[in-house]
Structure formats: structure tokens, C-alpha cells
Protein backbone atom coordinates (compact mmCIF):
# COMPACT_ATOMS: atom_id res chain seq x y z
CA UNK A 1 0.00 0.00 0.00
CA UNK A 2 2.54 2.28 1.00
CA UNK A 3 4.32 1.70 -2.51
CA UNK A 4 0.83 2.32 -4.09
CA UNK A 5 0.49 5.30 -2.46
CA UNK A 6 3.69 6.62 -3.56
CA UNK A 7 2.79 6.32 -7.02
CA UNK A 8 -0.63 7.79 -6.43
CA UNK A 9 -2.56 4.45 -7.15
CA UNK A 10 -5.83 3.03 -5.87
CA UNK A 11 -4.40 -0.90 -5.70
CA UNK A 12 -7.22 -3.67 -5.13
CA UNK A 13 -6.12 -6.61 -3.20
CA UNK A 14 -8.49 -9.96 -3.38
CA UNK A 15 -8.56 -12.66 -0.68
CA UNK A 16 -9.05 -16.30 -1.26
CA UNK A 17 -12.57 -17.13 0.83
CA UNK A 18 -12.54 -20.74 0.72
CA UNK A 19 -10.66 -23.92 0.12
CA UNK A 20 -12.20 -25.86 -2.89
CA UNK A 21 -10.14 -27.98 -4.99
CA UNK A 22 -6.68 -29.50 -4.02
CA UNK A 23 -5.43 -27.72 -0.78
CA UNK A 24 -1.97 -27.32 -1.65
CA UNK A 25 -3.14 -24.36 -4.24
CA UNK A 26 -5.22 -23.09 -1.47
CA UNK A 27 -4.26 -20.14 1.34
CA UNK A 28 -3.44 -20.91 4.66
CA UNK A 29 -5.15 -18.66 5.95
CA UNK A 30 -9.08 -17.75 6.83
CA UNK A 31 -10.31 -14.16 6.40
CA UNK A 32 -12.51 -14.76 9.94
CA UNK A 33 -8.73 -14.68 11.65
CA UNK A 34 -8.52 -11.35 13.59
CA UNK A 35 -5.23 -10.58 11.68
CA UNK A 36 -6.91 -10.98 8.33
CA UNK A 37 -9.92 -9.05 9.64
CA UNK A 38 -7.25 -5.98 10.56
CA UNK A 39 -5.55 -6.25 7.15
CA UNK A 40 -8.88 -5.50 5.82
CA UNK A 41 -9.68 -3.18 7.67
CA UNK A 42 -6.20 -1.10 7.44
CA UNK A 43 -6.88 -1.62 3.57
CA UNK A 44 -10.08 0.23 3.33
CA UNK A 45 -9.45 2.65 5.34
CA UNK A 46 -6.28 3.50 3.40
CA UNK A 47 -8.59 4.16 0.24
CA UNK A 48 -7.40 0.94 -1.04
CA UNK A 49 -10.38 -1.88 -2.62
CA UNK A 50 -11.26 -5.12 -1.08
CA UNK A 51 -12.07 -8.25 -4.14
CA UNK A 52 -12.53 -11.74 -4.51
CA UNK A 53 -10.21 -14.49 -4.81
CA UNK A 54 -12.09 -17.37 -5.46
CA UNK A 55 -10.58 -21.37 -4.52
CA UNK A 56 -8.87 -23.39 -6.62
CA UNK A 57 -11.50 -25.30 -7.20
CA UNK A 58 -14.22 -22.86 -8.13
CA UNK A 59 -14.14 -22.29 -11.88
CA UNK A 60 -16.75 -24.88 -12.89
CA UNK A 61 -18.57 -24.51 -9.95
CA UNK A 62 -20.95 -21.04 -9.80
CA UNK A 63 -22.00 -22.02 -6.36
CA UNK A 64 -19.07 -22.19 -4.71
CA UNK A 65 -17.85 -18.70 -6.48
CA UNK A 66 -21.61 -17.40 -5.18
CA UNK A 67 -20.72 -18.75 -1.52
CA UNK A 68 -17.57 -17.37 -1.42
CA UNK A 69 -18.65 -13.80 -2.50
CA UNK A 70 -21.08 -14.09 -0.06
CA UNK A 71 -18.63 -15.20 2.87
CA UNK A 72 -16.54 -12.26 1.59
CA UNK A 73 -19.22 -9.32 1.81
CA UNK A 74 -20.09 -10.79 5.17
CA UNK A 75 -16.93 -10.26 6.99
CA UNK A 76 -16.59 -7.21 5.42
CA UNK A 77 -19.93 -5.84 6.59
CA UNK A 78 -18.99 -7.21 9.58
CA UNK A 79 -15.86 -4.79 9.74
CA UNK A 80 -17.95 -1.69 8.33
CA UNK A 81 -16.37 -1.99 4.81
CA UNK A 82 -18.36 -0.70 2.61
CA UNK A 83 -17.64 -0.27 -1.29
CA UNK A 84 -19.67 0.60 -4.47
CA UNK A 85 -17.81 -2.14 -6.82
CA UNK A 86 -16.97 -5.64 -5.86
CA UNK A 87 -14.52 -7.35 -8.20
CA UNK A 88 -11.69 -9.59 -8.01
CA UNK A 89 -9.59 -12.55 -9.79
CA UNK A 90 -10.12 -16.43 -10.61
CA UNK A 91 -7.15 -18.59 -9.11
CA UNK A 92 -4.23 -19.42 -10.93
CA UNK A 93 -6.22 -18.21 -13.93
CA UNK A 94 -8.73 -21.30 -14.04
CA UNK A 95 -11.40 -20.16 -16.23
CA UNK A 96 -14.14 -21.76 -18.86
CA UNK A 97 -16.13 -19.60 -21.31
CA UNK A 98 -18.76 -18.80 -20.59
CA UNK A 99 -19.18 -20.91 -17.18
CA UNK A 100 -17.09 -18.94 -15.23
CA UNK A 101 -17.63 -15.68 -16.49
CA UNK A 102 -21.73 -16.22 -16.39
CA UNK A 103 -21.13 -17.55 -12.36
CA UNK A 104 -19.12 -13.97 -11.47
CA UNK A 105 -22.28 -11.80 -13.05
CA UNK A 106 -25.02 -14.47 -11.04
CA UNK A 107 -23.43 -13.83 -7.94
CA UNK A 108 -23.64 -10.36 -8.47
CA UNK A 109 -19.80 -9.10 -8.62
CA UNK A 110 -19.38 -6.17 -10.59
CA UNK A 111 -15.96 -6.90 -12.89
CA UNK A 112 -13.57 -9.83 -13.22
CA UNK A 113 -9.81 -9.21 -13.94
CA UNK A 114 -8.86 -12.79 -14.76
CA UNK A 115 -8.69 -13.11 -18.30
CA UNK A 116 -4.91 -13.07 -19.54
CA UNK A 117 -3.00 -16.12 -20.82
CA UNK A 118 -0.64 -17.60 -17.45
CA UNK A 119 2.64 -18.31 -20.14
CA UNK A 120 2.82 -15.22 -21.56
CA UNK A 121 1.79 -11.41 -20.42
CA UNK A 122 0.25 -9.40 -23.32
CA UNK A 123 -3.50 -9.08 -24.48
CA UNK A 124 -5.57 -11.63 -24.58
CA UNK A 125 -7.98 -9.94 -24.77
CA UNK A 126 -7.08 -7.74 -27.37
CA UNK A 127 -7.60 -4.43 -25.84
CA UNK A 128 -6.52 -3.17 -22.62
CA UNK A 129 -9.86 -1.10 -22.20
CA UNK A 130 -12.93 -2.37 -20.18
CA UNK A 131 -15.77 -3.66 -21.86
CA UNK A 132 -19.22 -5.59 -20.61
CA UNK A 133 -19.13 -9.26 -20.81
CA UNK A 134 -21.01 -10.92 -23.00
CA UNK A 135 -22.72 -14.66 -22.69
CA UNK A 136 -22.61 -16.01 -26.75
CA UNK A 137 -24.54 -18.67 -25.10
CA UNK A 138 -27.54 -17.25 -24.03
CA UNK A 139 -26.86 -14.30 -26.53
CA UNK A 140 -27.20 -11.43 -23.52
CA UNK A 141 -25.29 -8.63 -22.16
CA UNK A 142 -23.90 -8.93 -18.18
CA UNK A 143 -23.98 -6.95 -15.97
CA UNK A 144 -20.17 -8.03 -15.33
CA UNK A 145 -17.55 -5.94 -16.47
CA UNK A 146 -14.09 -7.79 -17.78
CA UNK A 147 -10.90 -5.69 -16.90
CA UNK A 148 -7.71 -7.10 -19.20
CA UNK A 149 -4.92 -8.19 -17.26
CA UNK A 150 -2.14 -7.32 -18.92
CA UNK A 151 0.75 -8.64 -16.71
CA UNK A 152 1.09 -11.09 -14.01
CA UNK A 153 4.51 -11.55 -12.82
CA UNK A 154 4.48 -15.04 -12.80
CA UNK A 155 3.94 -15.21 -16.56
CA UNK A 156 7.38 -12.91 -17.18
CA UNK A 157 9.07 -14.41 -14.57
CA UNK A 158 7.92 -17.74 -13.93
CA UNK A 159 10.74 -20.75 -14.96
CA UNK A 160 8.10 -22.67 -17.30
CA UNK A 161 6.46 -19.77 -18.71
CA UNK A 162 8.63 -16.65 -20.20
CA UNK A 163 10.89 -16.69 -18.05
CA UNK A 164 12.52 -13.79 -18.47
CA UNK A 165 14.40 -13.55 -15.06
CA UNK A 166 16.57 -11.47 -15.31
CA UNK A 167 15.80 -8.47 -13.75
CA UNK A 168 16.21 -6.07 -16.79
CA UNK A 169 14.79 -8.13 -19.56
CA UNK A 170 11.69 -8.28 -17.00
CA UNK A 171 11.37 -5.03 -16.83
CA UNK A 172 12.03 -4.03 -20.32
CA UNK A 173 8.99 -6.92 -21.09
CA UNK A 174 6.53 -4.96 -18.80
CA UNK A 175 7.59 -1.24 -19.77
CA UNK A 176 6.64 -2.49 -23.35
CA UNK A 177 3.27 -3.83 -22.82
CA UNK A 178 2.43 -1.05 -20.47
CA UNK A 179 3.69 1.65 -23.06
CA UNK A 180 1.49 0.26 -24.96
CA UNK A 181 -1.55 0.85 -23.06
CA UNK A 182 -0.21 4.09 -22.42
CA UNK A 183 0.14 5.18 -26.06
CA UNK A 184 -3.59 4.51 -25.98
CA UNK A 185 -4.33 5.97 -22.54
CA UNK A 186 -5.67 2.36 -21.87
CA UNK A 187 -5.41 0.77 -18.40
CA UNK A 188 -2.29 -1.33 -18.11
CA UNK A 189 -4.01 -4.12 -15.29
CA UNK A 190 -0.81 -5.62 -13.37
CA UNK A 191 -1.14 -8.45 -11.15
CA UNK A 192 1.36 -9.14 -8.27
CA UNK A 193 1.37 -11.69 -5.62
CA UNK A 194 2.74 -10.53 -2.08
CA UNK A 195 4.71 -14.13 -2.59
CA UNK A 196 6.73 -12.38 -5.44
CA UNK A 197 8.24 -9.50 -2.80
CA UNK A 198 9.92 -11.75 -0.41
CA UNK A 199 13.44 -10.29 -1.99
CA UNK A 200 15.33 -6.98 -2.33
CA UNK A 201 15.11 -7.67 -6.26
CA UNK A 202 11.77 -8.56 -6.31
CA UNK A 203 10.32 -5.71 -4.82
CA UNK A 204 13.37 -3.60 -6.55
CA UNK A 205 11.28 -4.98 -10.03
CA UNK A 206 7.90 -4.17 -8.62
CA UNK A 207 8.54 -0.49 -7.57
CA UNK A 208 10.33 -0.37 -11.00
CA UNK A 209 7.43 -1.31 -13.08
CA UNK A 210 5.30 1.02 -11.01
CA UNK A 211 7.90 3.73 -11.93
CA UNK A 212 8.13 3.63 -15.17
């Protein structure tokens, strides 16, 4: 947050709210624990947002993304969090057209940031601008908003995906894509997991690509 503040960004920060799926791709930790509660708490009241993380084992399943939401706005009601927009991420990028998309606009979340390929950053989607989701299914407009994720670290960095890492070529990598969006004064959506700033380069990188 601090970081986020220095670059005068509003950063959004989703919590996993259940444990579906195989539990080694799971947190270990519950958002009812008193130190998660705080965390919250400290977030909103920074002017940071609050989302939704759903399980691993969610994707397929709208129920489970519907309870989790639900388990979600709970606690934070129950901590006096209040937002206008609810929004968050699928795990590890686990996501079936239109399944998953149709279960975020049932259980009533207002965007979804998920869509961008896990092995390499860029645009899947094609555009780094926010558009309404569509169901070719049932042929009707959501309510859901999709948000492009342009970059998640693990795609540049990870040892099976681009693995580009090297500090620089990283870098380089992400100042291109989000030059991009910036050439179209698009939003340039980056995803980074507090696991990838447990090092002095690490965080060096992330404060970088905020930077530049």
C-alpha cells in the first residue's frame, strides 16, 4: 500500500474465501482470523479496494464462487467496509467460457480481472480497455464488467512460462506492454502476488514497473 500510495494508485487486493479444490493451491489462511480481519480493515481505510479471490476449485462450480462472495461481503460488513464495486480474480487463472464468467455476473460481482494467458503477459484480450461481458450462449449482455490483465509476474518471470528472469529483460517486457496501453491511454491491469516480494530484487522490479 505504501508503494501504491507513492505512485498515487488506488491498488485492489483480493482474498481467497474458501478452500475448494486441491489444498496445496489453497491459502493458509481464513479471512474470519482477527489478523486478516485488521488487514482488511487497514486496507479500506487506506482508500485501497477489497475483491474476490475465489478457490482453486471454483471455476466450474458457480455455487461455490456465489458462496464465497457471499462469505466475503459478510466479513466485510462485519468490519464496516463498505464499497460501491466488488470485483476480483479467478485462481491461478482457471477459467471456462462462458461458465465462469456467467457464475461472477449471477453472484452479483461487478468486474472480473482474470482473463490473460498464465505463459505469456500481453492481451488476450485484445484491448486493454474495459468492456461488458457478454454470454454467446444465451446471446445477452452482463452486468459483469471484464478488466484485461495485462501482466502477471508469474507469466514474465515464472521458470516454465517466459521466463525472463533477469531483472532487466523483466522489466524491459513490462515497460513495453504497459507503453502500450499508455500510447492509448488504456489501463495497463498488473497483477502481483505478495509471494513475489519476499526479496530486495523482487520488490526492486515491482517499484520499478510502477515507476516507469
Amino acid at each position: 500500500m505504501g508503494l501504491s500510495e507513492k505512485y498515487n494508485l488506488d491498488s485492489a487486493f483480493y482474498f481467497i474465501c474458501g478452500s475448494s479444490g486441491d489444498k496445496s493451491f489453497n491459502a493458509d489462511y481464513s479471512i474470519d482470523h482477527p489478523v486478516i480481519r485488521k488487514l482488511m480493515r487497514d486496507i479500506h481505510s487506506r482508500g485501497h479496494e477489497i475483491g474476490l479471490h475465489p478457490s482453486y476449485g471454483t471455476f466450474l462450480k458457480p455455487e461455490l464462487i456465489q458462496q464465497e462472495y457471499q462469505h466475503l461481503r459478510k466479513v466485510a460488513d462485519e468490519e464496516g467496509i463498505i464499497q460501491d464495486i466488488w470485483g476480483g480474480r479467478m485462481h491461478y487463472l482457471r477459467w471456462q467460457q462462458p461458465t465462469t464468467m456467467q457464475a461472477w455476473d449471477d453472484a452479483g460481482l461487478d468486474y472480473d480481472t482474470t482473463l490473460s494467458y498464465a505463459d505469456h503477459a500481453g492481451f488476450r484480450c485484445g484491448t486493454c480497455f474495459e468492456y461488458p461481458a457478454f454470454n454467446p450462449i444465451t446471446n445477452q449482455m452482463l452486468h459483469l464488467r471484464i478488466r484485461p490483465l495485462i501482466v502477471m509476474e508469474g507469466s514474465v518471470l515464472g521458470d516454465s512460462y517466459m521466463s525472463l528472469t533477469n531483472g532487466e529483460k523483466a522489466l524491459e517486457k513490462m515497460t513495453e506492454l504497459k507503453n502500450r496501453c499508455r500510447q492509448v491511454q488504456g489501463c495497463f491491469t498488473l497483477l502481483w502476488h505478495n509471494s513475489s516480494l519476499q526479496t530486495k530484487k523482487l520488490k526492486k522490479l515491482y517499484e520499478s514497473i510502477l515507476e516507469a
